[in-house]
C-alpha atoms as a PDB file:
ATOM      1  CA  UNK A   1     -16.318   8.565   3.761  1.00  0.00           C
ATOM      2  CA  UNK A   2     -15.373   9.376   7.406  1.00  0.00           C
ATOM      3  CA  UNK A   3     -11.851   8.673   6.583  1.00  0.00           C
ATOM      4  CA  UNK A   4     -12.203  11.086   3.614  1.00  0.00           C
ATOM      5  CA  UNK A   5     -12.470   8.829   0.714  1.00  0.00           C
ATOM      6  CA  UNK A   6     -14.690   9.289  -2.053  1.00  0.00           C
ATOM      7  CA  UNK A   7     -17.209   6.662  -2.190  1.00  0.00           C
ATOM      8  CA  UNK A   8     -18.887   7.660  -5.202  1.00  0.00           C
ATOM      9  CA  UNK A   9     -22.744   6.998  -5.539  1.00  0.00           C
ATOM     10  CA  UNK A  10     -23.937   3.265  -5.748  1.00  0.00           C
ATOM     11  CA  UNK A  11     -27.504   1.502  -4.876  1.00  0.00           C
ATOM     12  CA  UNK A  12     -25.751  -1.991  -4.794  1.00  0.00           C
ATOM     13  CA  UNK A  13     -23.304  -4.136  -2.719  1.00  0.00           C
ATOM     14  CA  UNK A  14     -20.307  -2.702  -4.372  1.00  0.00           C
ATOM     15  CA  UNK A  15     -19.148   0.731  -3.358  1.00  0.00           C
ATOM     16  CA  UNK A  16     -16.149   2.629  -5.033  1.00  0.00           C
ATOM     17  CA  UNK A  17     -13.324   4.220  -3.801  1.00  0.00           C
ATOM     18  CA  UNK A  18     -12.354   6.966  -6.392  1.00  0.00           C
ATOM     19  CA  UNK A  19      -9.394   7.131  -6.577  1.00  0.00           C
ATOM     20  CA  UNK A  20      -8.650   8.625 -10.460  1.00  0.00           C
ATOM     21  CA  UNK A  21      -5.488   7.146 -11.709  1.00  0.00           C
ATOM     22  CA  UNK A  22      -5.168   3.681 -12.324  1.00  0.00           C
ATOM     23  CA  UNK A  23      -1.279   3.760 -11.247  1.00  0.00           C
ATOM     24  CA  UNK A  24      -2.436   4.655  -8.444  1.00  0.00           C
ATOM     25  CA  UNK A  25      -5.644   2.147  -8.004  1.00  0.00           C
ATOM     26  CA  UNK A  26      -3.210  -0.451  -8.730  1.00  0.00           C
ATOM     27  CA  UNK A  27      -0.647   0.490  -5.733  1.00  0.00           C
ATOM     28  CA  UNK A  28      -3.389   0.765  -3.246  1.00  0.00           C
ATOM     29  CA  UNK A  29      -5.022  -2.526  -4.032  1.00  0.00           C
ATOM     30  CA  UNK A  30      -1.879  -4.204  -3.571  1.00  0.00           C
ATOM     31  CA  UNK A  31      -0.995  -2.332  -0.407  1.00  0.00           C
ATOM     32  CA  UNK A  32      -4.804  -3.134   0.882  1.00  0.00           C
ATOM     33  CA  UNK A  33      -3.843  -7.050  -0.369  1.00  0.00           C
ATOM     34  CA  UNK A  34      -0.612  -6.640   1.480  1.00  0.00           C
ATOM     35  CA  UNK A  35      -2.778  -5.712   4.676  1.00  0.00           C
ATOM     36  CA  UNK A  36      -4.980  -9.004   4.158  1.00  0.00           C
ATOM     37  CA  UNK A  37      -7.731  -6.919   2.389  1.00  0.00           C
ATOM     38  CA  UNK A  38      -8.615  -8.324  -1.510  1.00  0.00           C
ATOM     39  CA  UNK A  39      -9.948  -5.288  -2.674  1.00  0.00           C
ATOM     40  CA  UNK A  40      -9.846  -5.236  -6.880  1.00  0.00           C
ATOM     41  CA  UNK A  41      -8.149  -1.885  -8.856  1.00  0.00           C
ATOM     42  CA  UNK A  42     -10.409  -1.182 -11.502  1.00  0.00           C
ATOM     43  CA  UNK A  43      -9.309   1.381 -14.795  1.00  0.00           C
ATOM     44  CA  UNK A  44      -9.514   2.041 -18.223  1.00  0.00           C
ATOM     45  CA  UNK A  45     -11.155  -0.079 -20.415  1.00  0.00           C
ATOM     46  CA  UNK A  46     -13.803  -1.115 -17.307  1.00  0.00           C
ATOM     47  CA  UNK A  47     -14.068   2.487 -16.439  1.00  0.00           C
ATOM     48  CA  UNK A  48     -13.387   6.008 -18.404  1.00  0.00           C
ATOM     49  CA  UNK A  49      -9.898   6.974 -17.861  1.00  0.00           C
ATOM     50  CA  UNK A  50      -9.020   9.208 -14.707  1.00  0.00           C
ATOM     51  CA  UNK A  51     -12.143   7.569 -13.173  1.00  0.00           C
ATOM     52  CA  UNK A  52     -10.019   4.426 -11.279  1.00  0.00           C
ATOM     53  CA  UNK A  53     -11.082   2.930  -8.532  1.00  0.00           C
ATOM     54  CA  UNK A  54     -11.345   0.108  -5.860  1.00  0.00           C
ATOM     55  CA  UNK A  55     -13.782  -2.023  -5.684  1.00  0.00           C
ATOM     56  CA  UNK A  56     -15.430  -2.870  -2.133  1.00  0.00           C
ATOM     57  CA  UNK A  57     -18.024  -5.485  -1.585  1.00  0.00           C
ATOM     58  CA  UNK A  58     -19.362  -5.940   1.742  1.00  0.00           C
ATOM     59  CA  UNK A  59     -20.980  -9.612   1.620  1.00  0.00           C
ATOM     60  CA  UNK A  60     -22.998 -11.235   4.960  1.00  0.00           C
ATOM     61  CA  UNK A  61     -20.251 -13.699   5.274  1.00  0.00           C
ATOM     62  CA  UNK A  62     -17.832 -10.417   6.894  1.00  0.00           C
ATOM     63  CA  UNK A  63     -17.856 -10.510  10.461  1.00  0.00           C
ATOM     64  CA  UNK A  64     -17.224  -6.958  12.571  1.00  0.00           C
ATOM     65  CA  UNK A  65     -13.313  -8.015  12.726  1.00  0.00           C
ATOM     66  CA  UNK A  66     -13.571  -8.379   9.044  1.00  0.00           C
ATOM     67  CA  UNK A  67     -14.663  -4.925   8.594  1.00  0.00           C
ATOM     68  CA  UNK A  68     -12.432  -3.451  11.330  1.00  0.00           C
ATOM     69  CA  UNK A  69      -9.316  -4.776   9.568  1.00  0.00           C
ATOM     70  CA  UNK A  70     -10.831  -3.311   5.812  1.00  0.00           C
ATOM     71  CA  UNK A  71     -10.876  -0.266   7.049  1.00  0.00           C
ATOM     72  CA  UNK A  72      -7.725   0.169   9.283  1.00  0.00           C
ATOM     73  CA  UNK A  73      -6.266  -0.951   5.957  1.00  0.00           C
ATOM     74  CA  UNK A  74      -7.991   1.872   3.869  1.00  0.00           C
ATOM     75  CA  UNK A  75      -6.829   3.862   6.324  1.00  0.00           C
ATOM     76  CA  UNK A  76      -3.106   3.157   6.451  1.00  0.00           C
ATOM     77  CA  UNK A  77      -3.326   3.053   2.616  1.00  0.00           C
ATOM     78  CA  UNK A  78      -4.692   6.284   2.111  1.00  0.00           C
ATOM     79  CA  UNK A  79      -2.288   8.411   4.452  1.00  0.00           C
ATOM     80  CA  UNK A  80       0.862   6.168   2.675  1.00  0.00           C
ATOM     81  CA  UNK A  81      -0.426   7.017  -0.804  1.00  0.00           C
ATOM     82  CA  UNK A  82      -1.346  10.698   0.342  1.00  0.00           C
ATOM     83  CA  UNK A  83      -5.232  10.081  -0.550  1.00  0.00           C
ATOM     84  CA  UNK A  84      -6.065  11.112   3.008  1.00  0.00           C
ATOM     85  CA  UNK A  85      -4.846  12.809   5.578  1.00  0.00           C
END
């Protein structure tokens, strides 16, 4: 959220990043994949259409270097897809 995603609302381990297009879900979970992050793009059927998103779980087996490089990936993502600024 700092980084100015959307993170939707969720009261378990997975948290969404809205992102509203699946064309566009599906670039930046490459990108992230690219970056050594396996984050899944999830669309239409699994979600209503214009509602895409990634799909983050956090798990106790991610160490603080894990974490660091998820979300310097998010954040390179997001400025090269123009999700964030």
């Amino acid at each position: 959220q700092a980084l100015g995603f959307d993170t939707g609302v969720s009261q378990t381990p997975i948290t969404p990043v809205m992102l509203g297009e699946a064309d566009l879900a599906r670039k930046f979970s490459q990108k992230l994949y690219d970056k050594g992050v396996f984050a899944m793009a999830i669309g239409f059927p699994t979600v209503p259409k214009g509602k895409a998103r990634i799909r983050c779980m956090v798990s106790a087996a991610h160490d603080t270097a894990d974490l660091d490089l998820a979300i310097q990936a998010f954040k390179e993502v997001g400025h090269e897809l123009g999700v964030t600024h």
